[in-house]
Protein backbone atom coordinates (compact mmCIF):
# COMPACT_ATOMS: atom_id res chain seq x y z
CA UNK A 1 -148.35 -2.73 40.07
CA UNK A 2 -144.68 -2.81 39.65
CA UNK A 3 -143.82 -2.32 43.50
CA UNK A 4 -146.55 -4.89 43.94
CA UNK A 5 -144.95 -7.57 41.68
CA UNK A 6 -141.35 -6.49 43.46
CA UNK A 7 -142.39 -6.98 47.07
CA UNK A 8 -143.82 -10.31 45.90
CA UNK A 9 -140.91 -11.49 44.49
CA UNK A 10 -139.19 -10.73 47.66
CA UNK A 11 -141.36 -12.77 49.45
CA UNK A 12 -140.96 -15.54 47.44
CA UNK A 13 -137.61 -15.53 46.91
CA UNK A 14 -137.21 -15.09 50.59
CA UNK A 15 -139.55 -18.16 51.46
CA UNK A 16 -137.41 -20.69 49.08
CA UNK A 17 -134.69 -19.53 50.64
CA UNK A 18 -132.05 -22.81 51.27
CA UNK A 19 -129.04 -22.42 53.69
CA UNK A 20 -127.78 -26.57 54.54
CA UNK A 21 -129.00 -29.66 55.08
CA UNK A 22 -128.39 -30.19 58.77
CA UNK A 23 -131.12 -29.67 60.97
CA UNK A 24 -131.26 -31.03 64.54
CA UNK A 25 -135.11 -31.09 64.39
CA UNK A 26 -135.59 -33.58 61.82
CA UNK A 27 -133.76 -37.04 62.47
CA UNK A 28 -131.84 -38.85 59.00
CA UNK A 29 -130.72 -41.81 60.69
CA UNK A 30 -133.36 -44.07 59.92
CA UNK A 31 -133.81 -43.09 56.59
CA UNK A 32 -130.19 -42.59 55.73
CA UNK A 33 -130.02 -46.57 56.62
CA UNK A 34 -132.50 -47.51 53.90
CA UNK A 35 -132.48 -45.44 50.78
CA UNK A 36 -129.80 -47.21 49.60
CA UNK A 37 -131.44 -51.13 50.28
CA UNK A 38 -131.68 -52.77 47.10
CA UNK A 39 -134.66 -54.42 48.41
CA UNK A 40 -137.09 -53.08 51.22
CA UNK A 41 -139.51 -54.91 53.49
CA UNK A 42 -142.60 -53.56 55.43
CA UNK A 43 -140.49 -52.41 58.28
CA UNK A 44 -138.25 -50.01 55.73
CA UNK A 45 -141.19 -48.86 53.96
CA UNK A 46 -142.17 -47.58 57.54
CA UNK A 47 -138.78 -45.94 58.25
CA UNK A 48 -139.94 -43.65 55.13
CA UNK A 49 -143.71 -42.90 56.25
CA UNK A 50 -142.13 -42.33 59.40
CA UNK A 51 -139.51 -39.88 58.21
CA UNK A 52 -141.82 -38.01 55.96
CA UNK A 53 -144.42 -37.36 59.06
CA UNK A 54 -141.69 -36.39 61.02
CA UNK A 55 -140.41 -33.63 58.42
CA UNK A 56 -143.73 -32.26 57.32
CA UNK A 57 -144.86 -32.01 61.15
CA UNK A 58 -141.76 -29.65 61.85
CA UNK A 59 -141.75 -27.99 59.01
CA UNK A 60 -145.50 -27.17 59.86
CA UNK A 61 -144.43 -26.31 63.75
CA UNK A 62 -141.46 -23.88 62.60
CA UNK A 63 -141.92 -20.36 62.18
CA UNK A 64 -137.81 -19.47 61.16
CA UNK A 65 -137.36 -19.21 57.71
CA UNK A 66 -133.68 -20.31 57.77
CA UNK A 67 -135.02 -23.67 59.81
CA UNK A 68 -137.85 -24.25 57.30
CA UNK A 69 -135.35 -24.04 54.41
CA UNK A 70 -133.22 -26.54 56.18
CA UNK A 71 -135.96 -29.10 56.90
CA UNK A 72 -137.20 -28.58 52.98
CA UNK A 73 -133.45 -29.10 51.95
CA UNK A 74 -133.43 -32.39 54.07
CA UNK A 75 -136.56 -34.14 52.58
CA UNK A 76 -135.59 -33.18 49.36
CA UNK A 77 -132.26 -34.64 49.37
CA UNK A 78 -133.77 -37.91 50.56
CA UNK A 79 -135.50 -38.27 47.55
CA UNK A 80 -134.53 -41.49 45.36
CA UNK A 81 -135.14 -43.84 41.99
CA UNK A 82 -135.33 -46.89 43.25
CA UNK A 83 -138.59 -48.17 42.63
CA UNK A 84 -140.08 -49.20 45.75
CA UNK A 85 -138.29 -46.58 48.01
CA UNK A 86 -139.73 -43.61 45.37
CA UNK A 87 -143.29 -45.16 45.66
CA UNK A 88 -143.54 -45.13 49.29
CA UNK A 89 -141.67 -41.50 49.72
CA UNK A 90 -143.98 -40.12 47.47
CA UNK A 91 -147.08 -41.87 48.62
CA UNK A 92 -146.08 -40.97 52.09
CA UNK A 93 -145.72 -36.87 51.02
CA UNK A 94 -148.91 -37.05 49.30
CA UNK A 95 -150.65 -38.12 52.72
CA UNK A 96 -148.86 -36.60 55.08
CA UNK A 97 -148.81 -33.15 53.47
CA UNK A 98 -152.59 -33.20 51.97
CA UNK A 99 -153.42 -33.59 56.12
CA UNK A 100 -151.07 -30.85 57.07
CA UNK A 101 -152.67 -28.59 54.61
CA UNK A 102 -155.81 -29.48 55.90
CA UNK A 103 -155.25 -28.35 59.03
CA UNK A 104 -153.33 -25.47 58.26
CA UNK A 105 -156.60 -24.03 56.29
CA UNK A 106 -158.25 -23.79 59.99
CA UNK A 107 -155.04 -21.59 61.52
CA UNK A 108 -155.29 -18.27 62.58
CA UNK A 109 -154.04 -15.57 62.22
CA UNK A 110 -154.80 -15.17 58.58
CA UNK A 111 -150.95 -14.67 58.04
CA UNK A 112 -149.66 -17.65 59.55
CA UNK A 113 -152.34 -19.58 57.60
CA UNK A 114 -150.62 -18.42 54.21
CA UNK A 115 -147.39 -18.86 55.42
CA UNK A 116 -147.62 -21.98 56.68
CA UNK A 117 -149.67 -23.32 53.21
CA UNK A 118 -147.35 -21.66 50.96
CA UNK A 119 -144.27 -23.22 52.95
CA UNK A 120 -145.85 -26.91 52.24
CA UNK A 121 -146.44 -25.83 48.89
CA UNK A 122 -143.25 -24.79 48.13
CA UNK A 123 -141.84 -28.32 49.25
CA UNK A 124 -144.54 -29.67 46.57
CA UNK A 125 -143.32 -27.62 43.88
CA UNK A 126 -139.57 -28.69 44.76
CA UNK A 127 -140.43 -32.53 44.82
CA UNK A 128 -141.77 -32.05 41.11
CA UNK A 129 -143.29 -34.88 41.39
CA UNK A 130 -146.67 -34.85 39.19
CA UNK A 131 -148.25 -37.61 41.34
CA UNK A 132 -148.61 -34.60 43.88
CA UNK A 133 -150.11 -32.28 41.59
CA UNK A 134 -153.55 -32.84 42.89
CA UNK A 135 -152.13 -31.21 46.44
CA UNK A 136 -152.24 -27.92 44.07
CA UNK A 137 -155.43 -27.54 42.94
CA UNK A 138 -157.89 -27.19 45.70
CA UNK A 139 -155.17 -24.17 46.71
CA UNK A 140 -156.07 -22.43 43.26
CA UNK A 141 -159.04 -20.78 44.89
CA UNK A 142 -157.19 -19.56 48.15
CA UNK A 143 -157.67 -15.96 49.07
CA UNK A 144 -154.03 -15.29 49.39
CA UNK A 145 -152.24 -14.20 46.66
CA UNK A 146 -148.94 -16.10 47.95
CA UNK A 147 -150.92 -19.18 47.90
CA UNK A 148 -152.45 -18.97 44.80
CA UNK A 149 -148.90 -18.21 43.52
CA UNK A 150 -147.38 -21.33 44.84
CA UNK A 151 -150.25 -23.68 43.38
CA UNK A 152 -150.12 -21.99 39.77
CA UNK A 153 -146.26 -22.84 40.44
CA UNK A 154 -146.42 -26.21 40.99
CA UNK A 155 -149.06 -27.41 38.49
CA UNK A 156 -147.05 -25.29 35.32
CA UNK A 157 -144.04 -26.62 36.79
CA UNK A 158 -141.78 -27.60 33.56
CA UNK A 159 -141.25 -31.18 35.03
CA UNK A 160 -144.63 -31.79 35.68
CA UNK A 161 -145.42 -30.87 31.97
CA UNK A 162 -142.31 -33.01 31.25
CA UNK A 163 -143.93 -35.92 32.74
CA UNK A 164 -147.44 -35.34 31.46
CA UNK A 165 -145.96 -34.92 27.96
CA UNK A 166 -144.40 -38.27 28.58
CA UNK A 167 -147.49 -40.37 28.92
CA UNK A 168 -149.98 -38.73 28.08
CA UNK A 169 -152.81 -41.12 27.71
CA UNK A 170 -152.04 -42.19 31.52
CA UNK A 171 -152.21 -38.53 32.30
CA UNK A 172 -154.54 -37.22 30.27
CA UNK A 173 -157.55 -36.81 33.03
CA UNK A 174 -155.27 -35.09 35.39
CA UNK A 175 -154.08 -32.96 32.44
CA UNK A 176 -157.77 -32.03 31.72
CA UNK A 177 -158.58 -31.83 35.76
CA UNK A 178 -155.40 -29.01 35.54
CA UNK A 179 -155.94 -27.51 32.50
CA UNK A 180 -159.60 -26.80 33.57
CA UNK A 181 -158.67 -25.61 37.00
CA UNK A 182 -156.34 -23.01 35.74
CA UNK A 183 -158.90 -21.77 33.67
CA UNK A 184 -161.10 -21.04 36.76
CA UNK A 185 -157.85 -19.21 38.73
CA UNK A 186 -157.21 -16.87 35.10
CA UNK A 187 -159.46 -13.76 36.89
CA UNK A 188 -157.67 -13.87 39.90
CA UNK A 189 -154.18 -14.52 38.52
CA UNK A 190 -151.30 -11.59 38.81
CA UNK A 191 -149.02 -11.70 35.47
CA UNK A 192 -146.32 -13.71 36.52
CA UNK A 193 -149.10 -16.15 37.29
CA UNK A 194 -150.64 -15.71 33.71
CA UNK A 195 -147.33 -16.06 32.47
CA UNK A 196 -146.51 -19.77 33.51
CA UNK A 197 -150.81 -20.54 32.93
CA UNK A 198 -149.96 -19.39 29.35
CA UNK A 199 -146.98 -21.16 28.77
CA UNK A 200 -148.15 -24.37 29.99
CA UNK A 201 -151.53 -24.04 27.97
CA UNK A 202 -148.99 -24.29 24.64
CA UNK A 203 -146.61 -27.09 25.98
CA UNK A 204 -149.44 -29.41 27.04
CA UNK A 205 -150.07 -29.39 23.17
CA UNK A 206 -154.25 -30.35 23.93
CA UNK A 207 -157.22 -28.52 22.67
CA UNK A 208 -158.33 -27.81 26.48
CA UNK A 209 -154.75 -25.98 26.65
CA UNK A 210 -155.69 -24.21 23.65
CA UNK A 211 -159.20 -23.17 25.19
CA UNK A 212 -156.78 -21.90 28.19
CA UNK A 213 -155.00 -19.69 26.26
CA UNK A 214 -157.16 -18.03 24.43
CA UNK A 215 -159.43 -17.34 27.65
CA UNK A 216 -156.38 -15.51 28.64
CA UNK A 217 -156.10 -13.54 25.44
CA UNK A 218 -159.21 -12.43 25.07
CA UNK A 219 -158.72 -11.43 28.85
CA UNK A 220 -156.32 -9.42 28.04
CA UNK A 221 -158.16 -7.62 25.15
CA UNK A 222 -161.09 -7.24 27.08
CA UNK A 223 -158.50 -5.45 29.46
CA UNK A 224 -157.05 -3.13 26.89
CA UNK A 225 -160.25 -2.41 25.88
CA UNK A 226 -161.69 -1.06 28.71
CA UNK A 227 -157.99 0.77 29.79
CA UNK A 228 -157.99 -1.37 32.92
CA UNK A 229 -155.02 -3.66 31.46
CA UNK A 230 -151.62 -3.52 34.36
CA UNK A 231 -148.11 -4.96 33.43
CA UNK A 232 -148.08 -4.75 29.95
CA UNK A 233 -144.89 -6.51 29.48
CA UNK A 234 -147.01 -9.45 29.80
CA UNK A 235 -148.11 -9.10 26.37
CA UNK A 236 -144.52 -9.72 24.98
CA UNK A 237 -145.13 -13.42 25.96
CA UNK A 238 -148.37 -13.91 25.17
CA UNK A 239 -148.32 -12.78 21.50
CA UNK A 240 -144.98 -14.44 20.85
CA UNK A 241 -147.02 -17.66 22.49
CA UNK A 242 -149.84 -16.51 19.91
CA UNK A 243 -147.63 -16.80 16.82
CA UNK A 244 -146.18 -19.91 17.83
CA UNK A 245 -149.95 -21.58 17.72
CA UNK A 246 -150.16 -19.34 14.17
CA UNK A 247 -149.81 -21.63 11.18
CA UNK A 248 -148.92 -24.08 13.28
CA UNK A 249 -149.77 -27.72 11.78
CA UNK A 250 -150.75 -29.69 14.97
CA UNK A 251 -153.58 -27.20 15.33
CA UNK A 252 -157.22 -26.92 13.37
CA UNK A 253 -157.64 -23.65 14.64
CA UNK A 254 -154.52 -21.44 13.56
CA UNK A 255 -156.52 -18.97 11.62
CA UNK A 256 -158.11 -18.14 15.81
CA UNK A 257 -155.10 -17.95 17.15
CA UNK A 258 -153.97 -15.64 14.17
CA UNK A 259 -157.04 -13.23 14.53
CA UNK A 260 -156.47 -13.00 18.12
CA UNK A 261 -152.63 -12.20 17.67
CA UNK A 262 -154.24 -9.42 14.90
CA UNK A 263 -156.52 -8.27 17.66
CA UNK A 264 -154.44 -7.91 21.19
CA UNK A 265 -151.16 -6.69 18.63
CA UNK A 266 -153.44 -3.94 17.51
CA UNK A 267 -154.42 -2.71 20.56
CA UNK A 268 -151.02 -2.67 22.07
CA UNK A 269 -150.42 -0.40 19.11
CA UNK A 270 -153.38 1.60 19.56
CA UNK A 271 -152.56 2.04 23.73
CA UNK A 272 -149.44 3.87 22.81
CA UNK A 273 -150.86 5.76 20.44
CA UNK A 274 -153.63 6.95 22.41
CA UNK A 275 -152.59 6.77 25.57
CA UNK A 276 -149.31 8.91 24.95
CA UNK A 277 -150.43 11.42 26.97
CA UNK A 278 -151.55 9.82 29.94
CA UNK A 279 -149.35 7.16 30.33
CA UNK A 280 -146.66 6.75 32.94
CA UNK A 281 -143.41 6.14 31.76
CA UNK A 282 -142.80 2.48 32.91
CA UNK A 283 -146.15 2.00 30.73
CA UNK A 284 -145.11 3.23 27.77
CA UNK A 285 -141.45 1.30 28.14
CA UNK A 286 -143.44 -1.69 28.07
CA UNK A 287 -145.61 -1.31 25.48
CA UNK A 288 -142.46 0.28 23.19
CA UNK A 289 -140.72 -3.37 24.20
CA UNK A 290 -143.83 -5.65 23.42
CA UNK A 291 -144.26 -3.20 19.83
CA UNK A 292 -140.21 -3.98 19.21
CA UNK A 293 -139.96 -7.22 20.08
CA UNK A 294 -143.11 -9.14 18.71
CA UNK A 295 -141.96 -7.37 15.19
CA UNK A 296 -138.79 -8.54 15.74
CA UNK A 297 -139.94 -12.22 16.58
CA UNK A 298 -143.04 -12.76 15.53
CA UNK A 299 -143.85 -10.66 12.07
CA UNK A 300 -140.51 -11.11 10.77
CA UNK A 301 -141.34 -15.04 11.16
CA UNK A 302 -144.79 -15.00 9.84
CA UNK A 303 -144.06 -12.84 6.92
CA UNK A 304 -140.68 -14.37 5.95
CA UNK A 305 -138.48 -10.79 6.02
CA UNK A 306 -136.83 -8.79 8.64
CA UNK A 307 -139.25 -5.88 9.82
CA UNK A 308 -138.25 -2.90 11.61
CA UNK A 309 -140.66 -0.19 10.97
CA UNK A 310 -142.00 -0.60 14.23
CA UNK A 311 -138.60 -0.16 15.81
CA UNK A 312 -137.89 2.82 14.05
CA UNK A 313 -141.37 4.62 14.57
CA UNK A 314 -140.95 3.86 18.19
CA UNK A 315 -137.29 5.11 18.20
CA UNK A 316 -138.39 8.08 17.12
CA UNK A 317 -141.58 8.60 18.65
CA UNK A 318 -143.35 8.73 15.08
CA UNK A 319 -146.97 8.00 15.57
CA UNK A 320 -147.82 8.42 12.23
CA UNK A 321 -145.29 6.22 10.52
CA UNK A 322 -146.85 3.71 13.50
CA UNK A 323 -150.26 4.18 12.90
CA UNK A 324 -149.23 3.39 9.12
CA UNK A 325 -147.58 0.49 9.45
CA UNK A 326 -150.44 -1.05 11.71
CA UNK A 327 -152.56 -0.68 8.84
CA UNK A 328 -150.41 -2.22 6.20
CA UNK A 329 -149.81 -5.27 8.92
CA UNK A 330 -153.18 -5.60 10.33
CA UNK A 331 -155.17 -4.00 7.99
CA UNK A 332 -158.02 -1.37 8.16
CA UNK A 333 -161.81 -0.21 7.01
CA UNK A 334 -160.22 0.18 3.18
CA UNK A 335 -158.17 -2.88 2.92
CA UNK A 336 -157.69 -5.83 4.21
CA UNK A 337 -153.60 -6.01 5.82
CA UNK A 338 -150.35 -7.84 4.72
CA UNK A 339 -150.68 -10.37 7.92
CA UNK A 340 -154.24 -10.85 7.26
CA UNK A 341 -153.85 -11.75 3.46
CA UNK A 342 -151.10 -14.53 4.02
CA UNK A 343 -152.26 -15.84 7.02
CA UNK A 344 -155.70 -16.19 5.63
CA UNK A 345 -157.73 -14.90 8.45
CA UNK A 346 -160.39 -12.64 9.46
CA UNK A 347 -161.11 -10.18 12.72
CA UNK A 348 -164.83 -11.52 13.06
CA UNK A 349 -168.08 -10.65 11.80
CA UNK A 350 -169.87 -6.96 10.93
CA UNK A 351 -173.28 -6.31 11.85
CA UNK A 352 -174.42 -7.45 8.56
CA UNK A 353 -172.78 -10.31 8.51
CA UNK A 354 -169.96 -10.21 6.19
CA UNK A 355 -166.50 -10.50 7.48
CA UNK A 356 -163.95 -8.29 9.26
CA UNK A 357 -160.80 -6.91 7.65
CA UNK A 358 -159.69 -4.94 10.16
CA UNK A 359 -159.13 -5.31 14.05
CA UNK A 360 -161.34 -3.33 16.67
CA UNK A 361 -160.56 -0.11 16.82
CA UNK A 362 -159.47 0.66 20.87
CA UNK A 363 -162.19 3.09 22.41
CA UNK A 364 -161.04 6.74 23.82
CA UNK A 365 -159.37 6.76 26.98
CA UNK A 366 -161.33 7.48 29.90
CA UNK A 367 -162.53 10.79 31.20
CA UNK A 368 -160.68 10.15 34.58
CA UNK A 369 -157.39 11.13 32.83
CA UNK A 370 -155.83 7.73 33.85
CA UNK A 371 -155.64 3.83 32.81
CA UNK A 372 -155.54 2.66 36.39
């Protein structure tokens, strides 16, 4: 997973790659004459439509990186505020690059395809520009991964939530149209992908976000639970997004959001426990940092006083003194725990019906020896 996530990254980094902005395949002349006009008329507005077909078409032709980055570079240094210049550049992207992705989806090979996509994508995400966020979301269902990547980017994009946050009863059916989307690409999403779903789900501040993240949660638990869970790092976020939502007063539903931070805590706890001895080492790094650091962050804050019994435990590898602590925290069959009590929440239902006082306990490893 983590050689995965690195050659990835390369890619990515490697795509946005910008060297200058001087390209001989992409004339500024016209453009250059009216972005500063205080006033256009039909014939400027053209110049821009004109200038934006012209960009996207070679940035769609051009297979060198170095080129692409140039001609990205250029349109995105011809962006401007003034009103009626904006609202014709942006119009004009909208059209021009919604057809080019069109007809990219019909390229072959399969590679090109997702290079070519992901290229116009990456422009998208760069404009930040939320009246092209609809270009994202039919690319949420691509089957490459690189794709997929770049449309998660662009609709979590902090400017985008910036400008959604704004004004949000103007935005507020494209915020749902988003929101719901994302929760459709959650199965398919790699973690860095979770990570930006999860983090918007919180700043959009909605109960559909809400819904969002805790589909991801209990992803994530269902994951642990079945020792099929990869990058547990990830889990560092998401709780500390968890206890954020936790006695939080612009939310009905704190007490959820505490019993799920109970639950996925718990079996973080319980993977390094139990899976101590078939583990790889990167795994059980990760898990030690997501045990350390959400005691650090998060049960220091919702209890009100410094913790570090974790930390030590971990430090020195004392399962017990772990195993301990999780019950005075989270509870367990005898009593009900120290998070539970003040937080004034419960881990579900039994089978006769009264309540839970203690999370799920994580089934036994698998017989295969590993967690993969």
């Amino acid at each position: 997973m983590k050689a995965k996530c690195i050659v990835f990254t390369i890619l990515a980094v490697f795509l946005v790659l910008a060297m200058n902005l001087d390209s001989e395949a992409v004339s500024t002349r016209g453009i250059d004459k009216v972005r500063n006009k205080e006033v256009l008329n039909t014939e400027d507005l053209q110049i821009i439509d004109d200038f934006i077909a012209e960009a996207v078409k070679e940035l769609v032709k051009n297979k060198d990186f170095t080129s692409i980055s140039k001609i990205r570079a250029i349109i995105l240094s011809k962006q401007s505020a003034q009103a009626q210049y904006a609202e014709q550049f942006y119009e004009s992207a909208y059209k021009h690059i919604s057809n080019a992705l069109k007809a990219s989806g019909e390229i072959t090979p399969e590679d090109l395809r997702a290079k070519i996509m992901a290229n116009l994508l990456i422009l998208v995400d760069s404009l930040e520009n939320i009246k092209l966020a609809d270009l994202a979301i039919e690319s949420l269902k691509d089957q490459s991964i690189i794709v997929r990547y770049w449309a998660v980017h662009i609709l979590t994009n902090p400017s985008i939530t910036k400008q959604i946050n704004a004004d949000k009863s103007a935005s507020s059916k494209l915020t749902d149209r988003i929101t719901e989307q994302l929760k459709g690409a959650v199965e398919q999403a790699n973690p860095d992908m979770l990570a930006s779903i999860a983090q918007f789900a919180v700043d959009i501040g909605t109960p559909k976000g809400e819904d969002l993240l805790l589909k991801i949660v209990d992803m994530r638990i269902s994951k642990y639970a079945n020792w099929t869970v990869e990058y547990e790092l990830l889990d560092n976020s998401i709780l500390k997004l968890l206890c954020s939502k936790t006695g939080s007063t612009e939310s009905n539903r704190s007490a959820v959001f505490a019993s799920r931070f109970g639950q996925l805590y718990s079996y973080v706890i319980q993977r390094y426990i139990k899976g101590a001895d078939l583990l790889n080492d990167t795994q059980k790094q990760q898990l030690a940092s997501v045990l350390t650091g959400v005691e650090k962050f998060c049960i220091s804050k919702l209890l009100g006083v410094p913790q570090s019994v974790i930390k030590k435990a971990v430090e020195r590898d004392n399962h017990t003194g772990l195993l301990l602590e999780h019950s005075r925290l989270l509870g367990d069959k005898t009593r009900a725990g120290k998070l539970v009590s003040k937080l004034n929440f419960d881990y579900g239902k039994n089978p006769d019906g009264s309540k839970r006082i203690a999370p799920l306990a994580l089934p036994e490893p698998p017989n295969t020896g590993t967690s993969e």
